[in-house]
PDB file of N, CA and C in Angstrom:
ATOM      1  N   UNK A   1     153.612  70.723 110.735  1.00  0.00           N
ATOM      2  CA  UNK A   1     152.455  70.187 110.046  1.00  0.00           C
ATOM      3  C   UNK A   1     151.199  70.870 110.599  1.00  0.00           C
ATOM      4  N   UNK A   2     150.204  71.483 109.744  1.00  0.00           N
ATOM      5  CA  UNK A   2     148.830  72.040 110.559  1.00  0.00           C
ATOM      6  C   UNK A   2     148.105  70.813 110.864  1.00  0.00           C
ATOM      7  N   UNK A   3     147.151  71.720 111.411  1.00  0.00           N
ATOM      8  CA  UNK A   3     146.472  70.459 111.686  1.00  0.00           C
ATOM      9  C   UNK A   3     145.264  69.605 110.904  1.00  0.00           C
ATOM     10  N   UNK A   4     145.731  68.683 110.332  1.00  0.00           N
ATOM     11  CA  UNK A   4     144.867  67.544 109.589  1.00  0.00           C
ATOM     12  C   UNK A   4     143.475  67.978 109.628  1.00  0.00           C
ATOM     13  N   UNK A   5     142.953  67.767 110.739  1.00  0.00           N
ATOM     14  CA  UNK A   5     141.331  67.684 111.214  1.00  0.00           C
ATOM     15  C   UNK A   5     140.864  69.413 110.907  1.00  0.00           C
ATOM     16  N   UNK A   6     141.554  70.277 111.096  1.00  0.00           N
ATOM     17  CA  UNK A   6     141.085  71.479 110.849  1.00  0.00           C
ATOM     18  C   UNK A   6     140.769  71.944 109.089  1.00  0.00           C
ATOM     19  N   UNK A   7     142.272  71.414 108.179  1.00  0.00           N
ATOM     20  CA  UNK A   7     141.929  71.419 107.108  1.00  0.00           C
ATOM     21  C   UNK A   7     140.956  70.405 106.347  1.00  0.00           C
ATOM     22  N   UNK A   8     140.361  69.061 107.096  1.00  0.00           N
ATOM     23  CA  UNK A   8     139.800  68.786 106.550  1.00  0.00           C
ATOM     24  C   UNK A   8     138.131  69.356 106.484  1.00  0.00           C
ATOM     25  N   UNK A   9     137.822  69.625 107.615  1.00  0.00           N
ATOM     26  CA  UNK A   9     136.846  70.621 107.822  1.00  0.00           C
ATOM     27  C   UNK A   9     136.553  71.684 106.833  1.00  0.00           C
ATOM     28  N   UNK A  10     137.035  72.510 106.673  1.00  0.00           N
ATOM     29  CA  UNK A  10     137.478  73.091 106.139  1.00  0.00           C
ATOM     30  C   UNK A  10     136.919  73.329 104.814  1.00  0.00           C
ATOM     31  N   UNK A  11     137.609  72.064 104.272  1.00  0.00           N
ATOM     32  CA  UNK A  11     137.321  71.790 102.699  1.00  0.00           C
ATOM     33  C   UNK A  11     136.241  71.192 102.603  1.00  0.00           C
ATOM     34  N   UNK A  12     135.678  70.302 103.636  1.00  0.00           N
ATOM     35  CA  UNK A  12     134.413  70.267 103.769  1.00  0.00           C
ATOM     36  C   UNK A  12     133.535  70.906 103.885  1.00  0.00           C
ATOM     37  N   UNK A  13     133.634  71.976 104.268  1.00  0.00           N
ATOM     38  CA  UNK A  13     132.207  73.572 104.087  1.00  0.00           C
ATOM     39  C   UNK A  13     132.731  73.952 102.560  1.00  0.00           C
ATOM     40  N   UNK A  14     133.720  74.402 102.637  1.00  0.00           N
ATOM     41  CA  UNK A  14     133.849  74.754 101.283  1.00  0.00           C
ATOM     42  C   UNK A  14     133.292  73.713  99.693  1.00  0.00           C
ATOM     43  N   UNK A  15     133.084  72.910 100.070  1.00  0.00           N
ATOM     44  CA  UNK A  15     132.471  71.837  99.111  1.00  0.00           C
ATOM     45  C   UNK A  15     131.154  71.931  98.936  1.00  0.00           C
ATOM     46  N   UNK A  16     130.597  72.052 100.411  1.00  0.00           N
ATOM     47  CA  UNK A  16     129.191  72.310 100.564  1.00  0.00           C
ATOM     48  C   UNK A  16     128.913  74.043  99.551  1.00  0.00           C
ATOM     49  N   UNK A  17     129.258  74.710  99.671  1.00  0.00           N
ATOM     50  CA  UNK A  17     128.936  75.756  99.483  1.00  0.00           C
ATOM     51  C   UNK A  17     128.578  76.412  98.131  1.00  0.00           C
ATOM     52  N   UNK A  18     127.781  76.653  97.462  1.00  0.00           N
ATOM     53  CA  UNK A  18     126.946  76.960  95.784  1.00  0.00           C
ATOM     54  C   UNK A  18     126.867  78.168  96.460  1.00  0.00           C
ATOM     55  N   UNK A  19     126.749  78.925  94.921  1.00  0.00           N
ATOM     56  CA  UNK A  19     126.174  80.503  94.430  1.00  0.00           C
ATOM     57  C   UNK A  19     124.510  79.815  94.263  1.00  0.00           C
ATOM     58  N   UNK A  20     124.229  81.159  94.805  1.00  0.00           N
ATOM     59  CA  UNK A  20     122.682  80.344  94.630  1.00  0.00           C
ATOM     60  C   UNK A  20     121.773  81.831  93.855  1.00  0.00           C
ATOM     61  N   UNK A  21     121.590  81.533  92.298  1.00  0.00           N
ATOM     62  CA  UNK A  21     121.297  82.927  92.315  1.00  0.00           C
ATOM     63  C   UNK A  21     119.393  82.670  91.934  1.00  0.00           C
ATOM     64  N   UNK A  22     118.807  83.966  92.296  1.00  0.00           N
ATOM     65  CA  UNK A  22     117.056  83.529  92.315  1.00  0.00           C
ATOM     66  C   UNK A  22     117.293  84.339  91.135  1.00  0.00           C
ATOM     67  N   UNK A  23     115.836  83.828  90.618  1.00  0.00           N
ATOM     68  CA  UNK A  23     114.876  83.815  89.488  1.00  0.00           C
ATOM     69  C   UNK A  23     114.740  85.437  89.408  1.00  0.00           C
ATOM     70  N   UNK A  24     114.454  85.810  88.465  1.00  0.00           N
ATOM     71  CA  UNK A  24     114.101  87.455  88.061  1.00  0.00           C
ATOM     72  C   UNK A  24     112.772  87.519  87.147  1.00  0.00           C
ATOM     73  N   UNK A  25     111.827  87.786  87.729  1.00  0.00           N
ATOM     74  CA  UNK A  25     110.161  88.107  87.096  1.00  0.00           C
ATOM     75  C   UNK A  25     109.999  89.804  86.979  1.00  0.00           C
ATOM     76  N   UNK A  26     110.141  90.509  85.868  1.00  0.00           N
ATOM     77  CA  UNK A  26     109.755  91.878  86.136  1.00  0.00           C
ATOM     78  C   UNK A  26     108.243  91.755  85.094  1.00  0.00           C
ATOM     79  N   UNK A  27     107.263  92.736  85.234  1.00  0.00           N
ATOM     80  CA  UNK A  27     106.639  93.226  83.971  1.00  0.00           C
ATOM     81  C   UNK A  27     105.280  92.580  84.045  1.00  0.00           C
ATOM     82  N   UNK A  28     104.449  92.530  83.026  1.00  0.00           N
ATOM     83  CA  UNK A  28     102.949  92.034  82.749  1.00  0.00           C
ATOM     84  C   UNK A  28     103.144  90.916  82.118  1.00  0.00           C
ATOM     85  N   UNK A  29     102.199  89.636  82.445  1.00  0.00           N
ATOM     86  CA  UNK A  29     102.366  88.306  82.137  1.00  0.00           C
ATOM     87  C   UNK A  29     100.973  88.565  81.489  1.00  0.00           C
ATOM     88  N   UNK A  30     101.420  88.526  80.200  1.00  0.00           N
ATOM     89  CA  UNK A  30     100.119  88.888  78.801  1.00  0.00           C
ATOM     90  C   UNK A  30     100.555  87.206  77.991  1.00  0.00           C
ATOM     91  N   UNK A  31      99.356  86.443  77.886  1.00  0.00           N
ATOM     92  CA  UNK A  31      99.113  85.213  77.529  1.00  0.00           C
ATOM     93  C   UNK A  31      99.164  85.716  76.222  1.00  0.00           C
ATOM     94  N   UNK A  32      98.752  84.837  75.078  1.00  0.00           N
ATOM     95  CA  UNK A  32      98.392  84.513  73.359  1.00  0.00           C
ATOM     96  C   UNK A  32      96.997  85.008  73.667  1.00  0.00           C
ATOM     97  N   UNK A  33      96.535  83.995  74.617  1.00  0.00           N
ATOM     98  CA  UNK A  33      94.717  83.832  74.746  1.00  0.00           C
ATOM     99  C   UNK A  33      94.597  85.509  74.689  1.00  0.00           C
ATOM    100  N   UNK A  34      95.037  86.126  76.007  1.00  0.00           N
ATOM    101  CA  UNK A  34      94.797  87.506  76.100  1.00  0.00           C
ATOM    102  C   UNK A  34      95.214  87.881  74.745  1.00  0.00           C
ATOM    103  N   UNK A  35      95.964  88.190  73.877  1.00  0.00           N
ATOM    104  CA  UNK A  35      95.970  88.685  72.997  1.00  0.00           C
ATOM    105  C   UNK A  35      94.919  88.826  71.745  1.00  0.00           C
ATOM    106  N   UNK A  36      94.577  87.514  71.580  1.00  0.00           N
ATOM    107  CA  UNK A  36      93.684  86.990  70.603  1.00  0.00           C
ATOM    108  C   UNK A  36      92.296  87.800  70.831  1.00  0.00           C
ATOM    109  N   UNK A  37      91.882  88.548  72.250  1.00  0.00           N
ATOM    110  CA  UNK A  37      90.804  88.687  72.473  1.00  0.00           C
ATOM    111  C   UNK A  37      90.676  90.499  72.019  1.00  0.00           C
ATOM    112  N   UNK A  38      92.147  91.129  72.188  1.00  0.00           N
ATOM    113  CA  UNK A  38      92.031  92.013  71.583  1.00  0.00           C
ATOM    114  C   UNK A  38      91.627  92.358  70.408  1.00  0.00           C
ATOM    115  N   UNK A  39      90.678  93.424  69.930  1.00  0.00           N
ATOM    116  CA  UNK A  39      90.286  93.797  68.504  1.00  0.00           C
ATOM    117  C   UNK A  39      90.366  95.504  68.290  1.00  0.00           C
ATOM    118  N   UNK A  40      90.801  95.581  67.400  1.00  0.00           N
ATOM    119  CA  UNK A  40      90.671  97.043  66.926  1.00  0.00           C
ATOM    120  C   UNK A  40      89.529  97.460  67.142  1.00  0.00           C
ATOM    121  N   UNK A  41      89.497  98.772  67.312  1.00  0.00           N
ATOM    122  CA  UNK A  41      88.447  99.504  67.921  1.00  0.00           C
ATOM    123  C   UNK A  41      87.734  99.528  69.254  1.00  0.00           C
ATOM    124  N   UNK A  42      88.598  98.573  70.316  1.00  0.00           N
ATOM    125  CA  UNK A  42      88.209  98.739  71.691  1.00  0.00           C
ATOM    126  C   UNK A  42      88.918  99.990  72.086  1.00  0.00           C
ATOM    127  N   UNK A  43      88.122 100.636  73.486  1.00  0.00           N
ATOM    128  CA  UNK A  43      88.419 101.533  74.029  1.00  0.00           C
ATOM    129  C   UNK A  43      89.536 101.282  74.885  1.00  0.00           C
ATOM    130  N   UNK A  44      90.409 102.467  75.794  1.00  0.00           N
ATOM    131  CA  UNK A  44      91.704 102.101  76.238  1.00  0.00           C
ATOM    132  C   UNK A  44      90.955 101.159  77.716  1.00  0.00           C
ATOM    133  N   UNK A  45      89.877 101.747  78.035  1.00  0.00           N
ATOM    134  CA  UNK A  45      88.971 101.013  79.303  1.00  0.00           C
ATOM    135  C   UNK A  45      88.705  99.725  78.869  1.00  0.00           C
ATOM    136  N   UNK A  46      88.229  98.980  78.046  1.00  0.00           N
ATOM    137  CA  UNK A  46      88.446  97.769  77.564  1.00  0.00           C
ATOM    138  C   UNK A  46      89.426  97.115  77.430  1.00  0.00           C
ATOM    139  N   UNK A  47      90.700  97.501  77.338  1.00  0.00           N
ATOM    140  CA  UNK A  47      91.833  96.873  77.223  1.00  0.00           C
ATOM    141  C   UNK A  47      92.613  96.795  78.305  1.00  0.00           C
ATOM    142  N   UNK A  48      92.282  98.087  79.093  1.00  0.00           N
ATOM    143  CA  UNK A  48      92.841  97.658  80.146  1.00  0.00           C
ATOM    144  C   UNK A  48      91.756  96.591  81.106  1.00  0.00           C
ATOM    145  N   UNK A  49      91.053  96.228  81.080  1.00  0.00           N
ATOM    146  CA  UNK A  49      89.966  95.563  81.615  1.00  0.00           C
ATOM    147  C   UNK A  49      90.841  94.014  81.581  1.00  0.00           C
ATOM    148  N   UNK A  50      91.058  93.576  79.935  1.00  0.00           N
ATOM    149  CA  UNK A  50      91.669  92.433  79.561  1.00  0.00           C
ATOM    150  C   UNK A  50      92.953  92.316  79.902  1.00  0.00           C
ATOM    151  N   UNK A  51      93.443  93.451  79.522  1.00  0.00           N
ATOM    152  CA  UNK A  51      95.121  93.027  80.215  1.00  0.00           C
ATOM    153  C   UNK A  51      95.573  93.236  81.377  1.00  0.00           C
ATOM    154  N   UNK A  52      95.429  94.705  82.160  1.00  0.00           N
ATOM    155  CA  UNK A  52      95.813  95.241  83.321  1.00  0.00           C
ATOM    156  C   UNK A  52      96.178  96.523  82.820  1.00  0.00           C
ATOM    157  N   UNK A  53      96.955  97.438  83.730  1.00  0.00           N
ATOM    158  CA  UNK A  53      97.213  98.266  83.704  1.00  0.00           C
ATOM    159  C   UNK A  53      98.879  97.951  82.618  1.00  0.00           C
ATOM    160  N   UNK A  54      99.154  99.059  81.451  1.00  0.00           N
ATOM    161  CA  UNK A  54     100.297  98.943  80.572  1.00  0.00           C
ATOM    162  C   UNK A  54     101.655  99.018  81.765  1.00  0.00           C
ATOM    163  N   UNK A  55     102.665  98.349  81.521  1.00  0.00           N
ATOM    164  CA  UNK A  55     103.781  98.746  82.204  1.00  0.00           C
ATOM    165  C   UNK A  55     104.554  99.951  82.229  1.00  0.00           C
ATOM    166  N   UNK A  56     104.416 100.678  80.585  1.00  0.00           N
ATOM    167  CA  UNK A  56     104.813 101.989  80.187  1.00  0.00           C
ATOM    168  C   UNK A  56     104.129 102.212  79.601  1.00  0.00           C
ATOM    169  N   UNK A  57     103.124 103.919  80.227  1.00  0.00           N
ATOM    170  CA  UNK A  57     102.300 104.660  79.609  1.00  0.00           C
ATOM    171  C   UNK A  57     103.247 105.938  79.480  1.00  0.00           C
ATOM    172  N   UNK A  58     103.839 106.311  78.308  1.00  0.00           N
ATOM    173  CA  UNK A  58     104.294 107.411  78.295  1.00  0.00           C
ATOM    174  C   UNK A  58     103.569 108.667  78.343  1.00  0.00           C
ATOM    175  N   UNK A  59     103.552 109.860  79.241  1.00  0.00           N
ATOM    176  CA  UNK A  59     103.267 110.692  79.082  1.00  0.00           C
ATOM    177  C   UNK A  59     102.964 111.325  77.689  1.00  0.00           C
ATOM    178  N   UNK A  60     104.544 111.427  77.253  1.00  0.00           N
ATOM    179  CA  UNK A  60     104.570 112.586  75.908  1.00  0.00           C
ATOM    180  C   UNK A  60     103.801 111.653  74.486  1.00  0.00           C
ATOM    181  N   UNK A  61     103.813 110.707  74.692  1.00  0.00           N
ATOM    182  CA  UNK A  61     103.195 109.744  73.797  1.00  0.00           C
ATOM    183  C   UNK A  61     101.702 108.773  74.033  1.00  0.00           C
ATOM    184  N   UNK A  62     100.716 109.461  74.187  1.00  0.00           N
ATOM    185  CA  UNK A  62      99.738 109.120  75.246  1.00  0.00           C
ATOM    186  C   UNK A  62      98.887 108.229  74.468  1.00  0.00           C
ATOM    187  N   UNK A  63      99.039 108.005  73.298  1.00  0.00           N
ATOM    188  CA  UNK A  63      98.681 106.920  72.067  1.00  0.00           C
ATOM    189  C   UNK A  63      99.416 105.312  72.323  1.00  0.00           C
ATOM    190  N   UNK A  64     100.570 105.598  72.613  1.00  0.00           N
ATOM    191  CA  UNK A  64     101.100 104.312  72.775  1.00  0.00           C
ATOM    192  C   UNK A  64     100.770 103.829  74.019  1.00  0.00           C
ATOM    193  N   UNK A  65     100.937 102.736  74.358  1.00  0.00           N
ATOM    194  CA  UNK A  65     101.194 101.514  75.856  1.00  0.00           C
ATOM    195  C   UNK A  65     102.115 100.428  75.540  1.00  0.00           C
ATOM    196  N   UNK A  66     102.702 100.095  76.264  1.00  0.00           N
ATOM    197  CA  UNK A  66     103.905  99.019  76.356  1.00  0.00           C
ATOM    198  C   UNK A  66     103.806  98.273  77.359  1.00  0.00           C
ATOM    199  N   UNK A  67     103.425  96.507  77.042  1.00  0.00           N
ATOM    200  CA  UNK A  67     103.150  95.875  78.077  1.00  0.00           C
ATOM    201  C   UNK A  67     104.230  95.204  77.854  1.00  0.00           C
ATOM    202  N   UNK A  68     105.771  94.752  78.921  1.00  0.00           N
ATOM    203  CA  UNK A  68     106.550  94.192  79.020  1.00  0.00           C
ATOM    204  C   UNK A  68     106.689  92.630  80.169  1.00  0.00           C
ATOM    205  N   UNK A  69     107.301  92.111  79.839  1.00  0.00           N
ATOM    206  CA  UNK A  69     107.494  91.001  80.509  1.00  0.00           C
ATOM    207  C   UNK A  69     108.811  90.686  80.556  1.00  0.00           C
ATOM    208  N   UNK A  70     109.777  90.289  81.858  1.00  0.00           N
ATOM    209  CA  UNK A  70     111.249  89.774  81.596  1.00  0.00           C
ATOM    210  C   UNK A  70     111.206  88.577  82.727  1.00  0.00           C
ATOM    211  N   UNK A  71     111.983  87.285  82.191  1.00  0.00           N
ATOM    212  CA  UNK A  71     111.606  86.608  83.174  1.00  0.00           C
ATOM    213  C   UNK A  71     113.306  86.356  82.743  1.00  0.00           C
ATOM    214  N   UNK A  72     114.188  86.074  83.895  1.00  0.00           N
ATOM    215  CA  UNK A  72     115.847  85.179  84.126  1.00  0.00           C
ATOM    216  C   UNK A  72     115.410  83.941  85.193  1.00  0.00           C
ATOM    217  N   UNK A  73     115.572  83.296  84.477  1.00  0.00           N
ATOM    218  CA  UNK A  73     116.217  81.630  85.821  1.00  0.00           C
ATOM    219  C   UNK A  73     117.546  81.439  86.052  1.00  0.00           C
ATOM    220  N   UNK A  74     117.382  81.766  87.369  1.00  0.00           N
ATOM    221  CA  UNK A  74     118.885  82.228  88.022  1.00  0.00           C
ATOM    222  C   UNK A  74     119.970  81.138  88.159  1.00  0.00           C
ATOM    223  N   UNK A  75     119.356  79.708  88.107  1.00  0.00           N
ATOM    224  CA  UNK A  75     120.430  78.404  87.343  1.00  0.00           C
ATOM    225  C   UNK A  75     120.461  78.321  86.025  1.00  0.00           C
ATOM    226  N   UNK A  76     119.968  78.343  85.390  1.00  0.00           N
ATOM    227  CA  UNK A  76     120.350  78.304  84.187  1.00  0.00           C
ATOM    228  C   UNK A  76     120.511  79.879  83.325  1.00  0.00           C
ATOM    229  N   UNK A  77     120.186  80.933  83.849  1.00  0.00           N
ATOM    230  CA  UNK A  77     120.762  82.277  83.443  1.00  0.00           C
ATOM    231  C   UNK A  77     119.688  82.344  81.798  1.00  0.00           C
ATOM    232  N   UNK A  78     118.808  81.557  81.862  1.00  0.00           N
ATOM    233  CA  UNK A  78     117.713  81.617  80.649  1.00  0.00           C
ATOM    234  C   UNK A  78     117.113  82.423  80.681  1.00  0.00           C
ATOM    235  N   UNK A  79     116.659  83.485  79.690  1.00  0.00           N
ATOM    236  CA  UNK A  79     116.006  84.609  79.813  1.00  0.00           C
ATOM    237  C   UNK A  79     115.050  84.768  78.773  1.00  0.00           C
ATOM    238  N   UNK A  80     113.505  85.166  79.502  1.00  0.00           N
ATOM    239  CA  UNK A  80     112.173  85.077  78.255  1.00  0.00           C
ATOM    240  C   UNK A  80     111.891  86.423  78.242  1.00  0.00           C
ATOM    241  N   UNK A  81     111.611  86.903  77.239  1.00  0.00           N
ATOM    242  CA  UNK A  81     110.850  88.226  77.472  1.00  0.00           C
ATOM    243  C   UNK A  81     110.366  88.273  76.392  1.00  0.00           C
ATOM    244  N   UNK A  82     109.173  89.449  75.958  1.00  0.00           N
ATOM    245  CA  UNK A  82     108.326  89.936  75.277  1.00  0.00           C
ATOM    246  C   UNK A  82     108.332  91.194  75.372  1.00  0.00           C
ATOM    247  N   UNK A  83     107.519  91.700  74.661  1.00  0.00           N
ATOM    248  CA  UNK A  83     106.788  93.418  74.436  1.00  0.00           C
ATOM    249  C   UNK A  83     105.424  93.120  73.759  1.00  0.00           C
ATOM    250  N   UNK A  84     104.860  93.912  73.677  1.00  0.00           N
ATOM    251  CA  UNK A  84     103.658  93.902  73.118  1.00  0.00           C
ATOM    252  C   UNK A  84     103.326  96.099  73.392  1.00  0.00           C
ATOM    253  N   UNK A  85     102.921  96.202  71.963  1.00  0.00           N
ATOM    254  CA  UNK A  85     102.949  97.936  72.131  1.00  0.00           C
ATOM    255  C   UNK A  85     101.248  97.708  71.308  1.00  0.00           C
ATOM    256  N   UNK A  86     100.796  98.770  71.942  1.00  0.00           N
ATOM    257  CA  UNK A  86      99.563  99.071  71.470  1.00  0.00           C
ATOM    258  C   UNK A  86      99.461 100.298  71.065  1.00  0.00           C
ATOM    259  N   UNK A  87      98.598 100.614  69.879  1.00  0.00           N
ATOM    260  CA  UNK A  87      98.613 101.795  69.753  1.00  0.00           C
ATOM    261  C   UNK A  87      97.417 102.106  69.262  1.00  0.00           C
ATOM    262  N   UNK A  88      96.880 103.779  69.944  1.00  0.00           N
ATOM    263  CA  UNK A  88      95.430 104.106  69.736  1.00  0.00           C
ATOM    264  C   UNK A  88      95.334 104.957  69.025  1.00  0.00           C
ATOM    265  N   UNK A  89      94.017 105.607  68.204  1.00  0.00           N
ATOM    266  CA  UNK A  89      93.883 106.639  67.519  1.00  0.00           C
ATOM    267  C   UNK A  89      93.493 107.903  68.274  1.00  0.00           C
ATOM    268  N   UNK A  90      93.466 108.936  67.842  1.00  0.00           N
ATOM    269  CA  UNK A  90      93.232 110.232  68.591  1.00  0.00           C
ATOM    270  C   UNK A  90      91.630 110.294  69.312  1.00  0.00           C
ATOM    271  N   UNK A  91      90.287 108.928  68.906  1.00  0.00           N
ATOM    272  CA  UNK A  91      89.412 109.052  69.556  1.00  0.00           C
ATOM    273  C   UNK A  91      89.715 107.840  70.601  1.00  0.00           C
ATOM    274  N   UNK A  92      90.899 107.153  71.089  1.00  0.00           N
ATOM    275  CA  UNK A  92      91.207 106.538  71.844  1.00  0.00           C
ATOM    276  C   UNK A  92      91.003 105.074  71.588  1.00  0.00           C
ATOM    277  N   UNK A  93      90.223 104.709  70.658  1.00  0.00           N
ATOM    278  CA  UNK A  93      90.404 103.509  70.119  1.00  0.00           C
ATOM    279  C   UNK A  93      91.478 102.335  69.402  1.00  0.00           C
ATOM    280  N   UNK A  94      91.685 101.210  69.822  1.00  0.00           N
ATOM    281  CA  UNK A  94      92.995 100.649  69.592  1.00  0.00           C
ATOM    282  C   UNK A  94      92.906 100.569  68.006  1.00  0.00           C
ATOM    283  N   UNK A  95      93.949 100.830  67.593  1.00  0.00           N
ATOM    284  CA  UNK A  95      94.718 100.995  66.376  1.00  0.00           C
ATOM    285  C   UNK A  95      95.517 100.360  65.970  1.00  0.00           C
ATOM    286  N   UNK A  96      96.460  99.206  66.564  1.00  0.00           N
ATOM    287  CA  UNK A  96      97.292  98.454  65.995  1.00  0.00           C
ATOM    288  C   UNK A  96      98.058  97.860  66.924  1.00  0.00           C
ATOM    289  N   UNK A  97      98.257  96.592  66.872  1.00  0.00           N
ATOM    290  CA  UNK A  97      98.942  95.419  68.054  1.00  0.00           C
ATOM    291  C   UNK A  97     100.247  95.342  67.578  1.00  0.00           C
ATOM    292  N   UNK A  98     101.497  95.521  68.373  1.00  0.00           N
ATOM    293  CA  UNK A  98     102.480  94.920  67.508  1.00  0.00           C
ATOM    294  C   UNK A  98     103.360  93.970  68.813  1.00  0.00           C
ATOM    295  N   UNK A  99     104.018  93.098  68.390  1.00  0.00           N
ATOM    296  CA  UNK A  99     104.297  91.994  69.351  1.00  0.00           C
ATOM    297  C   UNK A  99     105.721  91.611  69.217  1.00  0.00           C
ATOM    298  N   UNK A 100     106.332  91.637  69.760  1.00  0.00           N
ATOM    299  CA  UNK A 100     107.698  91.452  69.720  1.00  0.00           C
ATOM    300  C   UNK A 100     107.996  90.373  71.474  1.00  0.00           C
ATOM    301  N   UNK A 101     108.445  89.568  70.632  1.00  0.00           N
ATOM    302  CA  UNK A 101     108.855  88.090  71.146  1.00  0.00           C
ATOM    303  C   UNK A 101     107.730  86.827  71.196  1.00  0.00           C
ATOM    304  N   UNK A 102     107.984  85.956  71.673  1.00  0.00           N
ATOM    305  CA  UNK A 102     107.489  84.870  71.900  1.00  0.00           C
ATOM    306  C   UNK A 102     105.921  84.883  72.943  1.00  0.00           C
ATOM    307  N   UNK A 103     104.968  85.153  72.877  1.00  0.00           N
ATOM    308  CA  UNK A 103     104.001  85.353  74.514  1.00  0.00           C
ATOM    309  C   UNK A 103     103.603  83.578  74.062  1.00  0.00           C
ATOM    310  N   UNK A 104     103.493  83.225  75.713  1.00  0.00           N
ATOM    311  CA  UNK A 104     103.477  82.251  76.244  1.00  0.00           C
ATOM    312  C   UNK A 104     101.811  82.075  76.267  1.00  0.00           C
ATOM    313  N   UNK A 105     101.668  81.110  75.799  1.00  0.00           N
ATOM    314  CA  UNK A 105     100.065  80.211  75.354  1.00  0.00           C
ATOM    315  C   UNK A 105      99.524  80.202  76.776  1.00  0.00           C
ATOM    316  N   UNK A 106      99.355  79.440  77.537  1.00  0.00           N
ATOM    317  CA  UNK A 106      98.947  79.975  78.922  1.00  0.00           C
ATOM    318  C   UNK A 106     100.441  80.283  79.695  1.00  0.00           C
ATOM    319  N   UNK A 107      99.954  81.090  81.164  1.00  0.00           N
ATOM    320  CA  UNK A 107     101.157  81.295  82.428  1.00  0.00           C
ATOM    321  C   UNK A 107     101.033  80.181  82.968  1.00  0.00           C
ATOM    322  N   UNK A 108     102.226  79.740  83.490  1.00  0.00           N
ATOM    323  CA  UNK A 108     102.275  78.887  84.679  1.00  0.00           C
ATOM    324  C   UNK A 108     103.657  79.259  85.321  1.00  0.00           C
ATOM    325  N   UNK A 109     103.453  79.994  86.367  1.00  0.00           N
ATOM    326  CA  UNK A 109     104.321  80.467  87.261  1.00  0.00           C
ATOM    327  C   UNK A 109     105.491  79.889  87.388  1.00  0.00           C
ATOM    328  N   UNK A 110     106.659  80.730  87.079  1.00  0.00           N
ATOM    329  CA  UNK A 110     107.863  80.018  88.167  1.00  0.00           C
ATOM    330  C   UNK A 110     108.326  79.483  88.629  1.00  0.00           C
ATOM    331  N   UNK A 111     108.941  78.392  88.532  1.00  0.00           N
ATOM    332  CA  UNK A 111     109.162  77.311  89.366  1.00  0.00           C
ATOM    333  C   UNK A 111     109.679  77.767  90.928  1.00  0.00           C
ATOM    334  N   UNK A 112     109.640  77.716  91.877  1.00  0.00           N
ATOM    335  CA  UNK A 112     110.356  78.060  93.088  1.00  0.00           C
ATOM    336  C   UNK A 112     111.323  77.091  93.976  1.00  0.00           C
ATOM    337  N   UNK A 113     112.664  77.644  94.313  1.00  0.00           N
ATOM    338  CA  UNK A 113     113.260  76.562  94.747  1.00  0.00           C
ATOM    339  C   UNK A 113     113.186  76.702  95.971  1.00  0.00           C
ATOM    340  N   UNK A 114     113.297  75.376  97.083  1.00  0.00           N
ATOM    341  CA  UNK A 114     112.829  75.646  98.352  1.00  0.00           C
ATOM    342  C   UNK A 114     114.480  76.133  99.014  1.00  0.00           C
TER     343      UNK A 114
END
């Protein structure tokens, strides 16, 4: 017979023990509000003023910007994201918003688990 007290131990850590997976935030946290304030015909210095710096400024495509956002909650494996692409005309003025996903009315950070 092993011993009782060892296997019960045992199964007792093992009970205790969860996957514990964290939260995943990549990208630019671009509100509605921020959006709304954009207007055609601001300069790329104006926009970046309001939003921040784009997440992807392509080189070969120096008209476009791509402000991304990815957020995972690592218990529930829920995942938010957005895009938002801007695009300017050849005197650098914004030219057209296009928005792909949901942007969040105000931020409110993350929940954090202790």
């Amino acid at each position: 017979m092993r011993h009782p007290l060892f296997i019960a131990l045992l199964l007792t850590l093992l009970a205790g023990c969860t996957i514990h997976k964290i939260d995943v935030q990549q990208g630019n946290v671009i509100t509605q509000d921020k959006v709304d304030q954009l207007k055609e015909g601001m300069t790329r210095d104006q926009v970046r003023f309001l939003l921040g710096s784009p997440m992807l400024a392509d080189t070969f495509h120096k008209s476009r910007w791509d402000y991304l956002y990815y957020f995972r909650h690592g218990a529930t494996a829920e995942v938010t994201q957005y895009r938002l692409v801007l695009l300017f005309n050849p005197a650098g003025e914004l030219a057209s918003i296009d928005k792909v996903g949901e942007l969040p009315a105000e931020y409110t950070p993350p929940v954090t688990r202790p």
